[in-house]
C-alpha atoms as a PDB file:
ATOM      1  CA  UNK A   1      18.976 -52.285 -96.014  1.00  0.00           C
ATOM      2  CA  UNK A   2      15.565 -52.122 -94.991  1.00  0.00           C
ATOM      3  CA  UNK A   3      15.303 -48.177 -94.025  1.00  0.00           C
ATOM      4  CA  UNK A   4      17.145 -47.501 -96.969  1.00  0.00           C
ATOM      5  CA  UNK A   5      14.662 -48.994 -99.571  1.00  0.00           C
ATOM      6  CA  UNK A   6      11.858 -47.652 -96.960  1.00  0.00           C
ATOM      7  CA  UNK A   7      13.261 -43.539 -97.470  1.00  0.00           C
ATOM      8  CA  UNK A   8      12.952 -45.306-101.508  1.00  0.00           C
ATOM      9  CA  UNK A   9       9.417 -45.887-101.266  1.00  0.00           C
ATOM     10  CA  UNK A  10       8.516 -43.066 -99.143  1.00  0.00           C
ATOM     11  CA  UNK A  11       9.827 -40.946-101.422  1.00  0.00           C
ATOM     12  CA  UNK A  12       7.936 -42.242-104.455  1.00  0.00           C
ATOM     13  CA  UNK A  13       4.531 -41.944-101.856  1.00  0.00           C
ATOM     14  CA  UNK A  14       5.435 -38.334-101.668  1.00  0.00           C
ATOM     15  CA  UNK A  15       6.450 -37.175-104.957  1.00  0.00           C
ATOM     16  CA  UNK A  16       2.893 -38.832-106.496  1.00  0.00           C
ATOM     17  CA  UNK A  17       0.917 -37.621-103.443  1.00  0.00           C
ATOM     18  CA  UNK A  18       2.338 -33.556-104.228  1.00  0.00           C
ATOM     19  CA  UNK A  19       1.551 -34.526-107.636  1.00  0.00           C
ATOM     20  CA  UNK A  20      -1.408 -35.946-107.306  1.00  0.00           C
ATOM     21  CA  UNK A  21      -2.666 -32.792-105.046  1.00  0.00           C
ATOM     22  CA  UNK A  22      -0.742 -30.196-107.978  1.00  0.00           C
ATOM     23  CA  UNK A  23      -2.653 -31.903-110.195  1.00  0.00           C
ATOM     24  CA  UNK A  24      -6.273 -31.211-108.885  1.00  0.00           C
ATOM     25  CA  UNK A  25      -5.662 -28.084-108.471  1.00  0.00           C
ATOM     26  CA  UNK A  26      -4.698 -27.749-112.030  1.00  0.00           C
ATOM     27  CA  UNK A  27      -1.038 -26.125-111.572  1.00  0.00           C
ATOM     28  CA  UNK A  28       0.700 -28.971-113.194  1.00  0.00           C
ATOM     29  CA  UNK A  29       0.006 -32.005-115.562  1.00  0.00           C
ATOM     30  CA  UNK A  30       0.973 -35.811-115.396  1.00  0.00           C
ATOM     31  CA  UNK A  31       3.952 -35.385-118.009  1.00  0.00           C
ATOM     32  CA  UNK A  32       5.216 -32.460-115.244  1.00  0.00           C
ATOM     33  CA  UNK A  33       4.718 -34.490-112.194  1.00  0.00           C
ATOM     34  CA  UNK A  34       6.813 -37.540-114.013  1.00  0.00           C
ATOM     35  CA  UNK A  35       9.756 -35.338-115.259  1.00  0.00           C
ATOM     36  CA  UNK A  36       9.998 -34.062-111.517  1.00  0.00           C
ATOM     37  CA  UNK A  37       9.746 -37.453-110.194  1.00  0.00           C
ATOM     38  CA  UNK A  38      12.751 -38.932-112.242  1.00  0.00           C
ATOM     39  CA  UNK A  39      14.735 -35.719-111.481  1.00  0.00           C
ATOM     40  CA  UNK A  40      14.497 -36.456-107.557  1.00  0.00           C
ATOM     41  CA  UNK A  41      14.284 -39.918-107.853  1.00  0.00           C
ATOM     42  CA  UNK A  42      17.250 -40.018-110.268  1.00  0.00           C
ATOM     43  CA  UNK A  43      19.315 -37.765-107.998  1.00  0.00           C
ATOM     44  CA  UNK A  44      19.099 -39.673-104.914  1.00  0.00           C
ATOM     45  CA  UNK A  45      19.929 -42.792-106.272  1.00  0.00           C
ATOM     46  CA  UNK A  46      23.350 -40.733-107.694  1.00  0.00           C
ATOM     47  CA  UNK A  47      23.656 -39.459-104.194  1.00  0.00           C
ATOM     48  CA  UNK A  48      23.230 -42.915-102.422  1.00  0.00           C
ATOM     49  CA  UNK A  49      25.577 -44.598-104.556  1.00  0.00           C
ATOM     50  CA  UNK A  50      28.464 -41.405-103.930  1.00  0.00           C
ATOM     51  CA  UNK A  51      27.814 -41.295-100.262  1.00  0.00           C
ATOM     52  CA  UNK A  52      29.093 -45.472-100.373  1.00  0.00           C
ATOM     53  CA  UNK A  53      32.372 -43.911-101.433  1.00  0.00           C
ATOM     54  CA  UNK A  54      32.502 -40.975 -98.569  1.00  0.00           C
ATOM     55  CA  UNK A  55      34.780 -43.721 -96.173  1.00  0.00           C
ATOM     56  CA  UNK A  56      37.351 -44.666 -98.616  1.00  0.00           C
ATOM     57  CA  UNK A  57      37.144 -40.401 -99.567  1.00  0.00           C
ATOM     58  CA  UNK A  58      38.484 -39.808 -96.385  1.00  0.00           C
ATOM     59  CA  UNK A  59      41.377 -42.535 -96.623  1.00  0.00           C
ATOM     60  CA  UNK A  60      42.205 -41.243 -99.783  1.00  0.00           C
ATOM     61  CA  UNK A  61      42.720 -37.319 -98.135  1.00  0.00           C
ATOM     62  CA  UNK A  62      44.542 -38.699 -95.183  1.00  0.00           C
ATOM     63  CA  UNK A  63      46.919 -40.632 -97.756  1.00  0.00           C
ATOM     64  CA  UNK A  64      47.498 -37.801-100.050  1.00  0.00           C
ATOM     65  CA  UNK A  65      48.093 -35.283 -96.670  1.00  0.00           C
ATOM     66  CA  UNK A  66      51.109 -37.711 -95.890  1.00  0.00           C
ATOM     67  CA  UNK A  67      52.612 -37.881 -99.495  1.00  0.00           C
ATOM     68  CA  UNK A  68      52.298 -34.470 -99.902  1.00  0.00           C
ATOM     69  CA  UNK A  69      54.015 -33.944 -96.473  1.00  0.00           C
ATOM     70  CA  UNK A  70      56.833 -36.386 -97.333  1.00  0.00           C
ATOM     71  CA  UNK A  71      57.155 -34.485-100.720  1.00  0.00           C
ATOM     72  CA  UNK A  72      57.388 -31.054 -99.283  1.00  0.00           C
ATOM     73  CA  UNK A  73      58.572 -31.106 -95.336  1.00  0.00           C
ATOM     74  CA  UNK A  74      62.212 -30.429 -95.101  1.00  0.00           C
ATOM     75  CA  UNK A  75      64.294 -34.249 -94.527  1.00  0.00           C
ATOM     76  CA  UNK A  76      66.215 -33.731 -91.125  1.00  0.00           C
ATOM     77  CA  UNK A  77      69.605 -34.702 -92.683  1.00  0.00           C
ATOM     78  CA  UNK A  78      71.177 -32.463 -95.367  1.00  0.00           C
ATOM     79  CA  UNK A  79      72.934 -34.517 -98.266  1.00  0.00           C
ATOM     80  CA  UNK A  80      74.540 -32.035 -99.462  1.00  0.00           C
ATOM     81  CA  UNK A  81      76.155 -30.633 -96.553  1.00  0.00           C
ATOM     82  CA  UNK A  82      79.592 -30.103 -96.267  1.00  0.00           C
ATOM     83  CA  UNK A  83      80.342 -30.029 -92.402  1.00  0.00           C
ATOM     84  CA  UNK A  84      80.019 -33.109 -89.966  1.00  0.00           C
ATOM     85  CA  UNK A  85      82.151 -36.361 -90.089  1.00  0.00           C
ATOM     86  CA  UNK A  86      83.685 -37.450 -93.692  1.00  0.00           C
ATOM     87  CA  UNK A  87      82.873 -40.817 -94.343  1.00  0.00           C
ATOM     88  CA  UNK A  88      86.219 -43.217 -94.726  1.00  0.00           C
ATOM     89  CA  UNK A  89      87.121 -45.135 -98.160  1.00  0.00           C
ATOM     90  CA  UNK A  90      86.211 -48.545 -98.310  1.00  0.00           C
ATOM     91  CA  UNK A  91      88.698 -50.879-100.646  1.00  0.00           C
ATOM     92  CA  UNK A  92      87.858 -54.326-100.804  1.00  0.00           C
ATOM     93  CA  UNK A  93      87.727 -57.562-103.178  1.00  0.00           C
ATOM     94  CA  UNK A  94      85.052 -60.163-103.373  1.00  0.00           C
ATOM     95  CA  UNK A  95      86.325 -63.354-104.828  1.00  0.00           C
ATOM     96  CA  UNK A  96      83.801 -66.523-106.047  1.00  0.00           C
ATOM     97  CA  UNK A  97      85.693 -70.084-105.198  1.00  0.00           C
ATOM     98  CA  UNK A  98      84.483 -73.013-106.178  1.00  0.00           C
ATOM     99  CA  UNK A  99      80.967 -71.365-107.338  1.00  0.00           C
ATOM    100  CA  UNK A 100      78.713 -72.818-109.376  1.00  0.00           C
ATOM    101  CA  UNK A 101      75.655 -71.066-111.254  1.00  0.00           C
ATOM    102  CA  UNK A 102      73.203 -73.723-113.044  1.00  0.00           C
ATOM    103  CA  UNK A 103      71.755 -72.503-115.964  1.00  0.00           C
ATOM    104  CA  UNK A 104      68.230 -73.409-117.095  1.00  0.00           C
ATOM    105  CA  UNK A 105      67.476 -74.247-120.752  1.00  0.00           C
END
């Protein structure tokens, strides 16, 4: 945490140090220098807080690789095949003795 609010400050030293030299030399003005400085200081914080997501970005391609390839990779058995073995008819009957299903009010 340190070095990160360290690049922070030394960023603000810089920005107001080119200023402060652009504005001796009268290229810019103070209203210049602060609309830069919000525009660089604004965008790095926007950048800082999207790079915290860059881990959970890469989870999130390696997830969507595997759904897609579930979606579109051919399955091994075809359903709707008609040669191989024929499954056999099943007849049966299931019978409840002496059951007893309490009911709550």
């Amino acid at each position: 945490m340190g070095l990160s609010e360290a690049v922070t400050y030394f960023t603000f030293a810089a920005v107001f140090g080119y200023g402060a030299v652009l504005m001796n030399t009268a290229k810019t003005n103070f209203d210049e220098v602060m609309e830069v400085f919000s525009a660089i200081i604004f965008s790095a914080m926007i950048i800082g807080e999207s790079m915290s997501y860059l881990g959970d970005y890469t989870k999130a391609t390696v997830a969507a690789g595997k759904i897609l390839s579930l979606i579109y990779d051919a399955p091994p058995i075809d359903a709707y095949s008609t040669e191989g073995e024929k499954e056999f008819a099943v007849e049966g009957k299931i019978s409840f003795d002496k059951s007893n299903f309490p009911l709550s009010n």
